[in-house]
C-alpha atoms as a PDB file:
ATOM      1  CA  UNK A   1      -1.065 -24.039  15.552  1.00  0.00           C
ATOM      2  CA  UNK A   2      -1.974 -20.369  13.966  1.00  0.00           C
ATOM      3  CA  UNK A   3       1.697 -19.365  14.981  1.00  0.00           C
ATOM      4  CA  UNK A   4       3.064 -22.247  13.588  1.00  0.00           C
ATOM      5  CA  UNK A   5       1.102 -21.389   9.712  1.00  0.00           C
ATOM      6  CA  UNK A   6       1.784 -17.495  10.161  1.00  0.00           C
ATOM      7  CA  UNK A   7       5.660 -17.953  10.872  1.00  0.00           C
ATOM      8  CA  UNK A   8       6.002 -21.226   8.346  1.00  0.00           C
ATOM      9  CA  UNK A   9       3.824 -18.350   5.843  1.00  0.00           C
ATOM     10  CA  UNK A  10       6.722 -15.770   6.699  1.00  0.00           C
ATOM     11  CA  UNK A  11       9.263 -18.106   6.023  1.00  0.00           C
ATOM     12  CA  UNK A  12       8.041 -19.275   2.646  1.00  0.00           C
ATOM     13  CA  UNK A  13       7.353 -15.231   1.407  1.00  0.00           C
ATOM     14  CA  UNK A  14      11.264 -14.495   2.952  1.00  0.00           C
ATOM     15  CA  UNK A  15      12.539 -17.503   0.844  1.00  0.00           C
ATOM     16  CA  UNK A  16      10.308 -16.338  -1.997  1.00  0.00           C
ATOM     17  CA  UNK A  17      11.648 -13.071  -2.608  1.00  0.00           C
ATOM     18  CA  UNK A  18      15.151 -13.925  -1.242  1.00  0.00           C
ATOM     19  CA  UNK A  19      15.667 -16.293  -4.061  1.00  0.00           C
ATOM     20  CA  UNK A  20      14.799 -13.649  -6.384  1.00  0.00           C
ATOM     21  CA  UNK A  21      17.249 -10.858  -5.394  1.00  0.00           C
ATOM     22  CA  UNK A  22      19.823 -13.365  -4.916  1.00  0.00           C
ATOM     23  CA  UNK A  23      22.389 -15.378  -6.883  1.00  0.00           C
ATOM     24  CA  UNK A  24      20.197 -18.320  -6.805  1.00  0.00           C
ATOM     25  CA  UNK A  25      19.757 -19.324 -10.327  1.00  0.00           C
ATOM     26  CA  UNK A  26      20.292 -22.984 -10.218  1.00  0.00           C
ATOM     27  CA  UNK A  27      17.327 -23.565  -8.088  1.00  0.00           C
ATOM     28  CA  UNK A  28      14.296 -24.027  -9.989  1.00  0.00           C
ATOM     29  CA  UNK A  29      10.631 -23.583  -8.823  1.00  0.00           C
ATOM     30  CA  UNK A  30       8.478 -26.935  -9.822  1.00  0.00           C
ATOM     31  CA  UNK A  31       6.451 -26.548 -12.644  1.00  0.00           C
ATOM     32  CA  UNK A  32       3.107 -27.982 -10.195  1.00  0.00           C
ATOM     33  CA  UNK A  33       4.231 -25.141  -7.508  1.00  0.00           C
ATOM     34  CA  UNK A  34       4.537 -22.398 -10.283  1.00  0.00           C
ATOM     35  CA  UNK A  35       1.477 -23.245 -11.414  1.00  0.00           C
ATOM     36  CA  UNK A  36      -0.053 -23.152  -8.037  1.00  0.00           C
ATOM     37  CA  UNK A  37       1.540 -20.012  -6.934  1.00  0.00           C
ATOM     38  CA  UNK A  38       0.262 -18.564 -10.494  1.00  0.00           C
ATOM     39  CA  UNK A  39      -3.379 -17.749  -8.992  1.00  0.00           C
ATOM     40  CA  UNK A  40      -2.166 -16.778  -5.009  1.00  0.00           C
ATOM     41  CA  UNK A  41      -2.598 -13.622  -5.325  1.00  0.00           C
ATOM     42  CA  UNK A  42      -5.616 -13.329  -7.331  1.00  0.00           C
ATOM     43  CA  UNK A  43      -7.745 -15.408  -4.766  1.00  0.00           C
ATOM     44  CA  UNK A  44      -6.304 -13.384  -2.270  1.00  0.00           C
ATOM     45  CA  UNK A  45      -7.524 -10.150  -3.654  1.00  0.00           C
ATOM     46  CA  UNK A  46     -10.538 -11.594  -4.450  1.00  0.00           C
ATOM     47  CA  UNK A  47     -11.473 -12.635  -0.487  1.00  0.00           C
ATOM     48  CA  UNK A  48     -10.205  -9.178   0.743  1.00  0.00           C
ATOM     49  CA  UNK A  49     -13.040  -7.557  -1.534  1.00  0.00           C
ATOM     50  CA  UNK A  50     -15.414 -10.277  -1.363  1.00  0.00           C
ATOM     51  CA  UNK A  51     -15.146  -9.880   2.789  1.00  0.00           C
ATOM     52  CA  UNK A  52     -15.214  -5.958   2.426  1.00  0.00           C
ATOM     53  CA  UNK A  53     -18.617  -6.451   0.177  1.00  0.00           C
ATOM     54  CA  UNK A  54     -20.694  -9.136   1.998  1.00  0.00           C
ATOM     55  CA  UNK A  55     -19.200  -8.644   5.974  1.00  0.00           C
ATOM     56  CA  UNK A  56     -19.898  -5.994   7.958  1.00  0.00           C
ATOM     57  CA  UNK A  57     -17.335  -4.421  10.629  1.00  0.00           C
ATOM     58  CA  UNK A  58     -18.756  -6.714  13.430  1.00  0.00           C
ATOM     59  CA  UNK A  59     -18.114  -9.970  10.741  1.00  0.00           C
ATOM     60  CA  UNK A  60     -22.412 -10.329  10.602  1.00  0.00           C
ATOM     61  CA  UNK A  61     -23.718 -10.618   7.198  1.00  0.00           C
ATOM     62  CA  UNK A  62     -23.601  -7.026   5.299  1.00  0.00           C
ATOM     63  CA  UNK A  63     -27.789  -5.887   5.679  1.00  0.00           C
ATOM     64  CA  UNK A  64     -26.767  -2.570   4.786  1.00  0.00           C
ATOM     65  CA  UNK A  65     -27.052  -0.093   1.636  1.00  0.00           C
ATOM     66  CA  UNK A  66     -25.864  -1.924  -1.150  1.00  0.00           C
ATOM     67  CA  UNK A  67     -24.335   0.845  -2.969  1.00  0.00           C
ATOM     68  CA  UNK A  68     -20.985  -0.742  -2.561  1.00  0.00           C
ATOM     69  CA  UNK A  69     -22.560  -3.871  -4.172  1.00  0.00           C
ATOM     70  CA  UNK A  70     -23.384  -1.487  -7.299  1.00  0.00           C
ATOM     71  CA  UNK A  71     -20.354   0.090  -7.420  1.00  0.00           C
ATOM     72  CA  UNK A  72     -18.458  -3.513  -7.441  1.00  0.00           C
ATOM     73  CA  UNK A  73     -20.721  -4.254 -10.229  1.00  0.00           C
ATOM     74  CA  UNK A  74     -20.356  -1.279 -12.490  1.00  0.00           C
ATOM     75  CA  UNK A  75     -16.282  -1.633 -11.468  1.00  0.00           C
ATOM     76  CA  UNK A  76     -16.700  -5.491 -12.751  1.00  0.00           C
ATOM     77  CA  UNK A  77     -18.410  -4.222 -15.983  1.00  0.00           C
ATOM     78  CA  UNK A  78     -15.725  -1.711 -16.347  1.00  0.00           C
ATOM     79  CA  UNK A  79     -12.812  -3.915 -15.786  1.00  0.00           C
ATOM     80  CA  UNK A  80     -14.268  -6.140 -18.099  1.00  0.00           C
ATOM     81  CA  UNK A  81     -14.737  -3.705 -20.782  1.00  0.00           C
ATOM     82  CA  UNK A  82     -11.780  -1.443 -20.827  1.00  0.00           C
ATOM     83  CA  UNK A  83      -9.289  -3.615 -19.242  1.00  0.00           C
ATOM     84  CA  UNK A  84      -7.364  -0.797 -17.249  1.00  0.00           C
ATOM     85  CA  UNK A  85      -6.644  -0.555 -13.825  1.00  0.00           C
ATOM     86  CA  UNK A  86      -6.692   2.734 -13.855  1.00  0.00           C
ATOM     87  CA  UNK A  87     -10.040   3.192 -15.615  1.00  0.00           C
ATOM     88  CA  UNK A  88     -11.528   0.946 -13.153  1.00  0.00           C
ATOM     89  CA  UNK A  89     -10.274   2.319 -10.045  1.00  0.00           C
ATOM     90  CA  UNK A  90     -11.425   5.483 -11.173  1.00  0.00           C
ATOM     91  CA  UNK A  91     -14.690   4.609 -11.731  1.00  0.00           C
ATOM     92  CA  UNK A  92     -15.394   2.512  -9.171  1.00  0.00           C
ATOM     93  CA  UNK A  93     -14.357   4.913  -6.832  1.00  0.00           C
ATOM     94  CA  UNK A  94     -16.666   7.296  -8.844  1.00  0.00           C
ATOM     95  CA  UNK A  95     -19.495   5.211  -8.700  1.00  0.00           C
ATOM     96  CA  UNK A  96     -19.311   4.218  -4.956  1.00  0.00           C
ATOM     97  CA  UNK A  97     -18.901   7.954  -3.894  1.00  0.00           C
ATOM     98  CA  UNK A  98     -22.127   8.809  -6.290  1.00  0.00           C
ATOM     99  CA  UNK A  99     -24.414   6.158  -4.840  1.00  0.00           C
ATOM    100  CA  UNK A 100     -23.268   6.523  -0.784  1.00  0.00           C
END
């Protein structure tokens, strides 16, 4: 079954970017899908992090310092604030290398 959803998964992301490179203009994404497809990679980013925050290598619940915690927080607060990637990267990074 997990072979089946990573090659169907390939598939779809081939098609995805295919259509856009090629001469494919009279096919037309469904509004529902586009909508759908709006917030993929949001939640993705959002579970990498999440994972990397709360999991530990081993995948038991994170017991550790929680200076990356802080540093997520003050990176939220930035984000928030300044609304720059750049800015937030920076001092996130900034942060987390302060408080480990």
């Amino acid at each position: 079954m997990i072979w089946f959803v990573i090659i169907a998964s390939g598939v779809a992301n081939f098609a995805a970017r295919y259509s856009m490179l090629s001469n494919f203009k009279f096919l037309k994404v469904p509004i529902w899908l586009e909508e759908y497809i709006r917030f993929a990679p949001t939640a993705a980013l959002s579970a990498i992090v999440a994972a990397s925050l709360f999991v530990d290598e081993n995948g038991a619940p994170f017991e550790g310092s929680p200076s990356k915690i802080y540093a997520a927080l003050i990176a939220s607060c930035i984000a928030l604030l300044s609304r720059s990637i750049l800015i937030t990267i920076t001092v996130g990074l900034s942060a987390l290398w302060l408080l480990g």
